[in-house]
PDB file of N, CA and C in Angstrom:
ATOM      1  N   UNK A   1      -0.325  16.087   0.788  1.00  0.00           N
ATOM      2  CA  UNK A   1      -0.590  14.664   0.816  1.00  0.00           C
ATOM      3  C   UNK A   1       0.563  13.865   0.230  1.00  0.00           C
ATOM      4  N   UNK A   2       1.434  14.427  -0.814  1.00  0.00           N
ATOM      5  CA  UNK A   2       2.493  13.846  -1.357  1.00  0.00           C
ATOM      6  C   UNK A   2       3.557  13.269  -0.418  1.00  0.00           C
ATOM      7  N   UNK A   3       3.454  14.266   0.816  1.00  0.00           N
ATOM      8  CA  UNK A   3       4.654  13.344   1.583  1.00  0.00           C
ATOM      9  C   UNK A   3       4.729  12.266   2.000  1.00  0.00           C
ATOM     10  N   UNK A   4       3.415  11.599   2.166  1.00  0.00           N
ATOM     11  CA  UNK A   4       3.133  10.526   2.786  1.00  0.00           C
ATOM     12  C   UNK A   4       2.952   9.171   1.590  1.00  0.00           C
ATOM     13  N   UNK A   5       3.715   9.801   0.332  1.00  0.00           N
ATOM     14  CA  UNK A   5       3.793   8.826  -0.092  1.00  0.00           C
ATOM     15  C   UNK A   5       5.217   8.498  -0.786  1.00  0.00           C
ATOM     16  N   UNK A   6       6.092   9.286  -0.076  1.00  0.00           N
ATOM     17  CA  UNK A   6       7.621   8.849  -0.622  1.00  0.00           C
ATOM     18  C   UNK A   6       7.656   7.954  -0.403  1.00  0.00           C
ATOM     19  N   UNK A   7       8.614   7.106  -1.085  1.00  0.00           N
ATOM     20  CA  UNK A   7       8.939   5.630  -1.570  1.00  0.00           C
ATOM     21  C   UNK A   7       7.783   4.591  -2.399  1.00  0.00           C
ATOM     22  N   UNK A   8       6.780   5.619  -2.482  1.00  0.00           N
ATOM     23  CA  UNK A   8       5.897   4.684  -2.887  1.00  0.00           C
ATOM     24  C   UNK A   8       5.675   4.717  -4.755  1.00  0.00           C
ATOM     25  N   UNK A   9       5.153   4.180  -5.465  1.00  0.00           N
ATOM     26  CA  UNK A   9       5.018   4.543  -7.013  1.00  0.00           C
ATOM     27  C   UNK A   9       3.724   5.018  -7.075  1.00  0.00           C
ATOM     28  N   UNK A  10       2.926   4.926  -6.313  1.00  0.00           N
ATOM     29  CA  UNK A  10       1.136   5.384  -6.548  1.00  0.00           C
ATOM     30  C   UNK A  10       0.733   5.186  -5.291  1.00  0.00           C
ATOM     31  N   UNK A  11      -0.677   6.063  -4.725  1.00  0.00           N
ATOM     32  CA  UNK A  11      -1.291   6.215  -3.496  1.00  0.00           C
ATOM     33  C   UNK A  11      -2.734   6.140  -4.083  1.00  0.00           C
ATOM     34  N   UNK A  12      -3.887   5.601  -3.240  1.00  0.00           N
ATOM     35  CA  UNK A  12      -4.952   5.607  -3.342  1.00  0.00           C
ATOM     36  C   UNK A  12      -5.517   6.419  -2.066  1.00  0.00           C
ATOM     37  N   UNK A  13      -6.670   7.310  -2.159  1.00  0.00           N
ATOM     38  CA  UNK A  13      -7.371   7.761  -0.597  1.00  0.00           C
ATOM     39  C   UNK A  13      -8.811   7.127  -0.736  1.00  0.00           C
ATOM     40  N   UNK A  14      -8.987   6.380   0.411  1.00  0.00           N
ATOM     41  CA  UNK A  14     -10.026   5.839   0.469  1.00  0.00           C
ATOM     42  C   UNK A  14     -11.204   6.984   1.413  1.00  0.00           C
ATOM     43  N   UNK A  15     -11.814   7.757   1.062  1.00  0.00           N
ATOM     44  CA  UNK A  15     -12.545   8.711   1.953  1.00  0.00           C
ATOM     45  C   UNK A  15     -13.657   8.433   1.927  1.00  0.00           C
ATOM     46  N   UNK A  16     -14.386   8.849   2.754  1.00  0.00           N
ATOM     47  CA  UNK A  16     -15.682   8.561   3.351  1.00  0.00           C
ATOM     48  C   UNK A  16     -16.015   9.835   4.110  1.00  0.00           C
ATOM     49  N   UNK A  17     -17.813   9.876   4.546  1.00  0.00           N
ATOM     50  CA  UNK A  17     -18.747  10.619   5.523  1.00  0.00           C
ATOM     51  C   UNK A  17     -17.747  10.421   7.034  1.00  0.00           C
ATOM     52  N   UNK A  18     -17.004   8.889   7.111  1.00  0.00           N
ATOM     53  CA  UNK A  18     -17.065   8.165   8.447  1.00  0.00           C
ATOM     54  C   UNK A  18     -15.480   8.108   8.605  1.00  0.00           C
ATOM     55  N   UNK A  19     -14.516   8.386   7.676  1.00  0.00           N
ATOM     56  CA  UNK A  19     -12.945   7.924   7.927  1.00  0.00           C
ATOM     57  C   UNK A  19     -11.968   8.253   6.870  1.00  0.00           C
ATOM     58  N   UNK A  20     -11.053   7.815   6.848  1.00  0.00           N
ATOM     59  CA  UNK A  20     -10.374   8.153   5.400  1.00  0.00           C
ATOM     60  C   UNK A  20      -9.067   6.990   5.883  1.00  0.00           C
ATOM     61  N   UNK A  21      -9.129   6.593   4.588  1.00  0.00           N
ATOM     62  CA  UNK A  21      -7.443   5.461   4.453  1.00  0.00           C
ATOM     63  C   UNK A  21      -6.579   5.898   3.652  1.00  0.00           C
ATOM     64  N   UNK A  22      -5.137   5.414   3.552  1.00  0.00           N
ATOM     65  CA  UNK A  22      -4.331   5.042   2.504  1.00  0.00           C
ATOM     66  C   UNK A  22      -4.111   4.063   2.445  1.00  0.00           C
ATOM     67  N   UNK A  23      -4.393   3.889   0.669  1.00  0.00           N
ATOM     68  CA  UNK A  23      -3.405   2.589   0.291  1.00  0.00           C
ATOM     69  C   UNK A  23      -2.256   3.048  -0.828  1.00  0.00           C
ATOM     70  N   UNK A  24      -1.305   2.369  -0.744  1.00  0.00           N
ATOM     71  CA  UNK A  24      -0.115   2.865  -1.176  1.00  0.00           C
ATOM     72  C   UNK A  24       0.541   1.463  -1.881  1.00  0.00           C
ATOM     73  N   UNK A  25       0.948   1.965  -3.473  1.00  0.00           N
ATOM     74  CA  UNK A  25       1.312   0.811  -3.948  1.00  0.00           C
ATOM     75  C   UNK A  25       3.105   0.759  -4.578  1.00  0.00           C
ATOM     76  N   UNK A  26       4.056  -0.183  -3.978  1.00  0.00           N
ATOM     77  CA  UNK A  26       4.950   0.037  -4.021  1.00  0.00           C
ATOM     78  C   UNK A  26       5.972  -1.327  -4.690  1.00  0.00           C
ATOM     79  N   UNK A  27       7.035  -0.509  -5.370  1.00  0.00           N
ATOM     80  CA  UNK A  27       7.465  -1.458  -6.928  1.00  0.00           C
ATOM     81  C   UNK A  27       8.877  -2.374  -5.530  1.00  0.00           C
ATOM     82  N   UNK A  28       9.218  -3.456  -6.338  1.00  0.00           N
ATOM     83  CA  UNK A  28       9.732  -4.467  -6.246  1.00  0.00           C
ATOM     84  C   UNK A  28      11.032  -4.423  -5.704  1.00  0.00           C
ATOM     85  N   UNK A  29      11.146  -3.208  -6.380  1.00  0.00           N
ATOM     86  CA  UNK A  29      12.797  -2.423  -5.798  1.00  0.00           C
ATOM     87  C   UNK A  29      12.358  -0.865  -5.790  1.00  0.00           C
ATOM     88  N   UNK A  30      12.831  -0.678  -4.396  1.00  0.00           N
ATOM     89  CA  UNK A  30      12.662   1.248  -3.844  1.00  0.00           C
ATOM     90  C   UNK A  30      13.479   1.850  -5.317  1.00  0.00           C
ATOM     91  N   UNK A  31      14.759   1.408  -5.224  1.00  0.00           N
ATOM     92  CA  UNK A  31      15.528   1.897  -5.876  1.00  0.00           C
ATOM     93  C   UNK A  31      15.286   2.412  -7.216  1.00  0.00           C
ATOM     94  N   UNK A  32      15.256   1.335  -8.149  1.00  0.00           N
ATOM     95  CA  UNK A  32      15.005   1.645  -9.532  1.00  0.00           C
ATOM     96  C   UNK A  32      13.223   1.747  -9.290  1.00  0.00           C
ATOM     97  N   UNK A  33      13.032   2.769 -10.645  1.00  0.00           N
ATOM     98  CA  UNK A  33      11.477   3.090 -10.854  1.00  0.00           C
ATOM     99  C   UNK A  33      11.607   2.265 -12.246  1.00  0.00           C
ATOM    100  N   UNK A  34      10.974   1.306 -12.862  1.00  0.00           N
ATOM    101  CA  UNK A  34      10.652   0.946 -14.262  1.00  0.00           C
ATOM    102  C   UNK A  34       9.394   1.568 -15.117  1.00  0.00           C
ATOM    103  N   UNK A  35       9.338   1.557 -16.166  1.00  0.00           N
ATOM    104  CA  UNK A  35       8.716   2.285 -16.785  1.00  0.00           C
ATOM    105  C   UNK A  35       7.078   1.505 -17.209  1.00  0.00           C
ATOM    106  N   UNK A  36       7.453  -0.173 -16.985  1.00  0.00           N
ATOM    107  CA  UNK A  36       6.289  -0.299 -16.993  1.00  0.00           C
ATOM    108  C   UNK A  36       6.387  -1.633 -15.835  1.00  0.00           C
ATOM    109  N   UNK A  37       4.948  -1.841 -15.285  1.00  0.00           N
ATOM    110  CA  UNK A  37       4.782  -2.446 -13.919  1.00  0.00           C
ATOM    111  C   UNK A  37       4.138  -4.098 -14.394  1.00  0.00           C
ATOM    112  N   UNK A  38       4.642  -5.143 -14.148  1.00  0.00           N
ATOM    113  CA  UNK A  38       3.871  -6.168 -14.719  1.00  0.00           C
ATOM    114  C   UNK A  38       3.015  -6.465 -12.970  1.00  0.00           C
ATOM    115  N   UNK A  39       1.935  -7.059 -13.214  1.00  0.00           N
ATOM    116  CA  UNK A  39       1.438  -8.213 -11.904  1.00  0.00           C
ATOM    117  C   UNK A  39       0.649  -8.660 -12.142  1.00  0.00           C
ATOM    118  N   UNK A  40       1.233  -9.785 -11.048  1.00  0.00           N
ATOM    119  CA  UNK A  40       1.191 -11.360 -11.061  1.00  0.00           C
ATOM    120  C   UNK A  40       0.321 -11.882  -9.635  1.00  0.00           C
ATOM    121  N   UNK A  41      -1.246 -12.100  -9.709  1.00  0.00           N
ATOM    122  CA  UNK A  41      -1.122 -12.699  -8.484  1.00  0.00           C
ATOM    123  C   UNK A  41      -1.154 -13.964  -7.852  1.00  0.00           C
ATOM    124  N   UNK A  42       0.056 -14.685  -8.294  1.00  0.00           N
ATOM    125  CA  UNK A  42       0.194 -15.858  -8.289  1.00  0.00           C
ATOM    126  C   UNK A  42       1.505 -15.754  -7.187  1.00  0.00           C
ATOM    127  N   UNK A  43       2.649 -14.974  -7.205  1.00  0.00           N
ATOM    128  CA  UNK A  43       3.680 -14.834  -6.630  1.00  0.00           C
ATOM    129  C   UNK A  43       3.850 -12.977  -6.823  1.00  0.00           C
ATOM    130  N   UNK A  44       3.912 -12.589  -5.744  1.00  0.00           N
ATOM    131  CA  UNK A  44       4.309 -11.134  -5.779  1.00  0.00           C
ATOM    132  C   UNK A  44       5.667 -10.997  -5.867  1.00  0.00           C
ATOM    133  N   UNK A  45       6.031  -9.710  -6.247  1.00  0.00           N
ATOM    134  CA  UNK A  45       7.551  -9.285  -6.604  1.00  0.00           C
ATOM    135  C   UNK A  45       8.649  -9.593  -5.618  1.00  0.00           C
ATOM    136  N   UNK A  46       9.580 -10.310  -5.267  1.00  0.00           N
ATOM    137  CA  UNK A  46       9.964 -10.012  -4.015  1.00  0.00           C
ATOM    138  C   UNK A  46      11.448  -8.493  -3.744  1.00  0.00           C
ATOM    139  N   UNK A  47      11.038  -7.944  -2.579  1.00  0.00           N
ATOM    140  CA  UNK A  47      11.988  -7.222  -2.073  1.00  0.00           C
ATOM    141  C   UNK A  47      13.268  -7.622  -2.284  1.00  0.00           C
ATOM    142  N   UNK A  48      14.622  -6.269  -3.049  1.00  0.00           N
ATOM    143  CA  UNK A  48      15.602  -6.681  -3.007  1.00  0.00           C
ATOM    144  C   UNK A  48      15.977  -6.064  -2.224  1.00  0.00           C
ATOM    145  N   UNK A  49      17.529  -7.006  -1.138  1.00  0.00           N
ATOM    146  CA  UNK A  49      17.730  -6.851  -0.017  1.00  0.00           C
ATOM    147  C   UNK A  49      18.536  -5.312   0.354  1.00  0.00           C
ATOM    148  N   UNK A  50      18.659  -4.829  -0.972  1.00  0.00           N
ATOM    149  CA  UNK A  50      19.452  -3.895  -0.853  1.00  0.00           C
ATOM    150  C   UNK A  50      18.652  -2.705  -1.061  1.00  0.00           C
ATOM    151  N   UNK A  51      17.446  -3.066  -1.113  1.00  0.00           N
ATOM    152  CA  UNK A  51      16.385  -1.747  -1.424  1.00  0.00           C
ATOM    153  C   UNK A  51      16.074  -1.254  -0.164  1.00  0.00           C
ATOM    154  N   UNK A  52      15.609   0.082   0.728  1.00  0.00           N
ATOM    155  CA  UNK A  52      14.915   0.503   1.994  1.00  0.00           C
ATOM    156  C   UNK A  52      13.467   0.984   1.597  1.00  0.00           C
ATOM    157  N   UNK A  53      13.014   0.612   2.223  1.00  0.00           N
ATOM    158  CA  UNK A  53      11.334   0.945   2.791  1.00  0.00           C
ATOM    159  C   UNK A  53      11.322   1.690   3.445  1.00  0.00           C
ATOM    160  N   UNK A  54      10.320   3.284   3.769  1.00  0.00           N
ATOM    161  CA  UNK A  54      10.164   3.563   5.136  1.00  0.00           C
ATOM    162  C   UNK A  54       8.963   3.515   5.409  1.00  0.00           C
ATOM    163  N   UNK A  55       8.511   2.348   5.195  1.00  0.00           N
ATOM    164  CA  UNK A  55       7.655   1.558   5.954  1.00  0.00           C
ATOM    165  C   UNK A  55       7.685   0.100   6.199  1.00  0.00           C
ATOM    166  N   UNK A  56       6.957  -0.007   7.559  1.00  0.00           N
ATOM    167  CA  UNK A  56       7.079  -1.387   8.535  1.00  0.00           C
ATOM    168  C   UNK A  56       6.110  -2.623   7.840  1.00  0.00           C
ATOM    169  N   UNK A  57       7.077  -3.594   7.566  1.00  0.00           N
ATOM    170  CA  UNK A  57       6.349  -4.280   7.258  1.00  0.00           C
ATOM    171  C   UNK A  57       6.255  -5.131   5.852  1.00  0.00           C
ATOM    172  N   UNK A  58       6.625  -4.324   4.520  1.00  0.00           N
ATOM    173  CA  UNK A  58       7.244  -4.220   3.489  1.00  0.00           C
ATOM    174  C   UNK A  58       7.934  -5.248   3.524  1.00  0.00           C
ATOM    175  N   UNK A  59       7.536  -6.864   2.642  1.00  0.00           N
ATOM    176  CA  UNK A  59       8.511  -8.352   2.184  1.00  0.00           C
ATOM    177  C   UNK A  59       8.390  -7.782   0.997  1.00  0.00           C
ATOM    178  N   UNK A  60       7.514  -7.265   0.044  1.00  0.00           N
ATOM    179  CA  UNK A  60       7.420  -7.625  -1.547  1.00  0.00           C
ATOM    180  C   UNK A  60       6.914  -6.689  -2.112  1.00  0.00           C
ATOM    181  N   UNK A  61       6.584  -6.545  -2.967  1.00  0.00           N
ATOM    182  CA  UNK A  61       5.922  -5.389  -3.909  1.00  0.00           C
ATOM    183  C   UNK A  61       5.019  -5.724  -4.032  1.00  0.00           C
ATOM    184  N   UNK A  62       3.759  -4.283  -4.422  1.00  0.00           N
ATOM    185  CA  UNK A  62       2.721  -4.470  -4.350  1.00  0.00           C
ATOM    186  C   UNK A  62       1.885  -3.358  -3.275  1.00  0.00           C
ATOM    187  N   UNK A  63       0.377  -3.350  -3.070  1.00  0.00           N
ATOM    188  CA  UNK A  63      -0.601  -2.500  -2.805  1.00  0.00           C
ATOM    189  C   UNK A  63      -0.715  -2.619  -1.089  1.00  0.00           C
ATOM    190  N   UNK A  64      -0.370  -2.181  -0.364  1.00  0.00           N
ATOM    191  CA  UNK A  64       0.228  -1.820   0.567  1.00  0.00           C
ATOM    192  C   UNK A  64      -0.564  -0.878   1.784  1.00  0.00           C
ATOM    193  N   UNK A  65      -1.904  -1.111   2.286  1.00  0.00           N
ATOM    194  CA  UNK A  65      -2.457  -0.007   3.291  1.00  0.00           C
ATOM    195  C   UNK A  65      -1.764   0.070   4.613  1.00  0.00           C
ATOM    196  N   UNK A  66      -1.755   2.027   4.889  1.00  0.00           N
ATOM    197  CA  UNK A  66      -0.919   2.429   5.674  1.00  0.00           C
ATOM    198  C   UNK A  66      -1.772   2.824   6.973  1.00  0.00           C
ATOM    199  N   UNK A  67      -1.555   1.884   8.023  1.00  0.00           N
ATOM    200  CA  UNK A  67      -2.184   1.687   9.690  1.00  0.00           C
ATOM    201  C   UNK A  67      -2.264   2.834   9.919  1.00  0.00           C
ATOM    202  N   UNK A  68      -0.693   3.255   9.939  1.00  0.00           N
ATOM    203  CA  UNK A  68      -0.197   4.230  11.161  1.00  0.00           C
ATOM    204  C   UNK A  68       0.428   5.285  10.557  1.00  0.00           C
ATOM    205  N   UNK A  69       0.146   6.473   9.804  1.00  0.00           N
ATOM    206  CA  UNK A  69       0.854   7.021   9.409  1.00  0.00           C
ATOM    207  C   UNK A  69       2.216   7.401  10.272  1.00  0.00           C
ATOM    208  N   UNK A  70       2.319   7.556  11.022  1.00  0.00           N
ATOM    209  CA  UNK A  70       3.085   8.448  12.382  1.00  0.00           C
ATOM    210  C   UNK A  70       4.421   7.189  11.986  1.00  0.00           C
ATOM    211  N   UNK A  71       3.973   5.675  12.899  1.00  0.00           N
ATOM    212  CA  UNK A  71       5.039   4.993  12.417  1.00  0.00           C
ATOM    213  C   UNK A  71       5.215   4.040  10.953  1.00  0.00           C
ATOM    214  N   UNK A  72       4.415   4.189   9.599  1.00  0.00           N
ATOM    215  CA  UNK A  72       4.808   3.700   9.043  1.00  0.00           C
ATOM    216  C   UNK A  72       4.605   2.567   8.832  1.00  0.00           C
ATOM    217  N   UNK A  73       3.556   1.812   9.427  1.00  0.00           N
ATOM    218  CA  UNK A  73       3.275   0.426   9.811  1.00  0.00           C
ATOM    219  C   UNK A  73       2.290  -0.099   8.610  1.00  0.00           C
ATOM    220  N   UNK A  74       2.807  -0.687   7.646  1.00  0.00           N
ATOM    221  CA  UNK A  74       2.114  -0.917   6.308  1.00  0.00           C
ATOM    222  C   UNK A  74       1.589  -2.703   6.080  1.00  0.00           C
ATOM    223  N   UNK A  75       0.364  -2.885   5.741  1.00  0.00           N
ATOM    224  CA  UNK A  75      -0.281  -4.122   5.885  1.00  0.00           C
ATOM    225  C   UNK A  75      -0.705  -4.406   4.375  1.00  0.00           C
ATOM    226  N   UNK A  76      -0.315  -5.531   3.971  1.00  0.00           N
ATOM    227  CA  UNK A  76      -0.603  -5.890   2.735  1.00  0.00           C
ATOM    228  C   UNK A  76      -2.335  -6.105   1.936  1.00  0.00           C
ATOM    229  N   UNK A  77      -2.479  -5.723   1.057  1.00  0.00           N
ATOM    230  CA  UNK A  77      -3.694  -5.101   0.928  1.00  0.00           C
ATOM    231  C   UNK A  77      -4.201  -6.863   0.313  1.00  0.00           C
ATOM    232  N   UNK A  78      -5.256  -7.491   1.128  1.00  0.00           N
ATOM    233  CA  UNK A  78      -5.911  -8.434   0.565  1.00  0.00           C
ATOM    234  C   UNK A  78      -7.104  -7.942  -0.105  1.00  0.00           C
ATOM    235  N   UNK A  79      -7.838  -8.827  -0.547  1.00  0.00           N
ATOM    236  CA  UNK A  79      -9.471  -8.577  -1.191  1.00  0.00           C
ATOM    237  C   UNK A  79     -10.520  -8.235   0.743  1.00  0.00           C
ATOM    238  N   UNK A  80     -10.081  -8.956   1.643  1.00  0.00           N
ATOM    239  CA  UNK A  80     -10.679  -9.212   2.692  1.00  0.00           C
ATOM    240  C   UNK A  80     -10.628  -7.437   3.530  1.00  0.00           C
ATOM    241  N   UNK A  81      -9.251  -7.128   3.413  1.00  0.00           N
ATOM    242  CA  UNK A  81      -8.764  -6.469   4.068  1.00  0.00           C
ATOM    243  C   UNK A  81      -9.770  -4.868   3.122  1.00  0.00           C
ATOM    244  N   UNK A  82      -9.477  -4.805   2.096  1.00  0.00           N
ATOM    245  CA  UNK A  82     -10.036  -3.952   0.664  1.00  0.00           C
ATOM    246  C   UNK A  82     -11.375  -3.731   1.843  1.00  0.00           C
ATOM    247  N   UNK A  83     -12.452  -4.993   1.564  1.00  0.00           N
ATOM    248  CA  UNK A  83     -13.427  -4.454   1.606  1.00  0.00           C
ATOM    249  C   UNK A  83     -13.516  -4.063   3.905  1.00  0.00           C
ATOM    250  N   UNK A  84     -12.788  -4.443   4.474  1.00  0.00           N
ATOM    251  CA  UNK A  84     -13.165  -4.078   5.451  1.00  0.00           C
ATOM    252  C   UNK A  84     -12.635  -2.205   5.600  1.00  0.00           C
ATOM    253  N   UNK A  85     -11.856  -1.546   4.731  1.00  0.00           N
ATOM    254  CA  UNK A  85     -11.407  -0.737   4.835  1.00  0.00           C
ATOM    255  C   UNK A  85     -12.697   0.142   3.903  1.00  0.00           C
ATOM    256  N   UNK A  86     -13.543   0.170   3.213  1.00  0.00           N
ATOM    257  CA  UNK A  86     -14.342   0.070   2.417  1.00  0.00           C
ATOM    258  C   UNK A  86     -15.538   0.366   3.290  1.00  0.00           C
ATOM    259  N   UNK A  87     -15.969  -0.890   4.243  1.00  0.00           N
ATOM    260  CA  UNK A  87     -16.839  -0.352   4.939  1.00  0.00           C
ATOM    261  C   UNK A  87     -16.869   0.168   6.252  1.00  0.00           C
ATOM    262  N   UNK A  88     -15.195   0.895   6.819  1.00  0.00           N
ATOM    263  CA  UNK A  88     -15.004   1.337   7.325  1.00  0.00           C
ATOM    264  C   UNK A  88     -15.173   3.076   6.972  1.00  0.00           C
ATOM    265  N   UNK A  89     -14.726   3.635   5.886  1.00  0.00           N
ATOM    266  CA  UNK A  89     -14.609   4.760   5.345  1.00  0.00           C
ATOM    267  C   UNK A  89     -16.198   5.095   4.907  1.00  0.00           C
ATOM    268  N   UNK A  90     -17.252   4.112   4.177  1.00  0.00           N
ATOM    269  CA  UNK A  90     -18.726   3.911   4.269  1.00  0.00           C
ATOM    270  C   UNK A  90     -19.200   3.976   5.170  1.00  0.00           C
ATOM    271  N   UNK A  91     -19.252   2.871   5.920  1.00  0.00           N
ATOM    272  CA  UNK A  91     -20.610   3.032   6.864  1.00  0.00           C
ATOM    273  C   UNK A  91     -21.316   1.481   6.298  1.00  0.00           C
ATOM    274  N   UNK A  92     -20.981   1.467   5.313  1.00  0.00           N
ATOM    275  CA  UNK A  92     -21.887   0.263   4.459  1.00  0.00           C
ATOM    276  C   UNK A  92     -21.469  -1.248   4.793  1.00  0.00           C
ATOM    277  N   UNK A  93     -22.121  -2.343   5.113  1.00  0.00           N
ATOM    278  CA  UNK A  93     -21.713  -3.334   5.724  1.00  0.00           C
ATOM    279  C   UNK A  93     -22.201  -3.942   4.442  1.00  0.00           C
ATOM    280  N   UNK A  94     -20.862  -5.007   3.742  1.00  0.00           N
ATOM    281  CA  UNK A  94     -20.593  -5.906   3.001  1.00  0.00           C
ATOM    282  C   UNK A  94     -20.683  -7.539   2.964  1.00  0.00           C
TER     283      UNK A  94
END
């Protein structure tokens, strides 16, 4: 399961009877790892231009669910998005 989360600083598996997700949470810069993580959700971290992602999609730092494993296609994790992934992996309608 680890591979699928290079570049990332932490992975969540969302599993269920019915599906399974990732969410994947990733720091401000690929590059440097810091030792401790502040957030803010007022303004998220933004991407420096010199950092790579290998995933699609990636402006800023932050919690990150992964579509497509195959291509990489990563969607920023709202509260909206949380729970539809939630009662996708459930069964349970919110």
């Amino acid at each position: 399961m680890g591979a699928w989360a290079i570049g990332a600083s932490g992975r969540i598996d969302l599993i269920g009877d019915f599906a399974q997700q990732i969410l994947i949470y990733l720091e401000k810069d690929f590059k440097k790892k810091t030792s401790g993580t502040v957030l803010n959700d007022k303004e998220p971290p933004e991407i420096s231009k010199n950092s790579y992602s290998p995933y699609k999609g990636v402006e800023h730092g932050g919690c990150y669910w992964i579509e497509d494993k195959r291509l990489g296609k990563a969607h920023p994790v709202s509260k909206e998005l949380l729970f539809e992934l939630l009662a996708e992996v459930t069964d349970y309608a919110f």
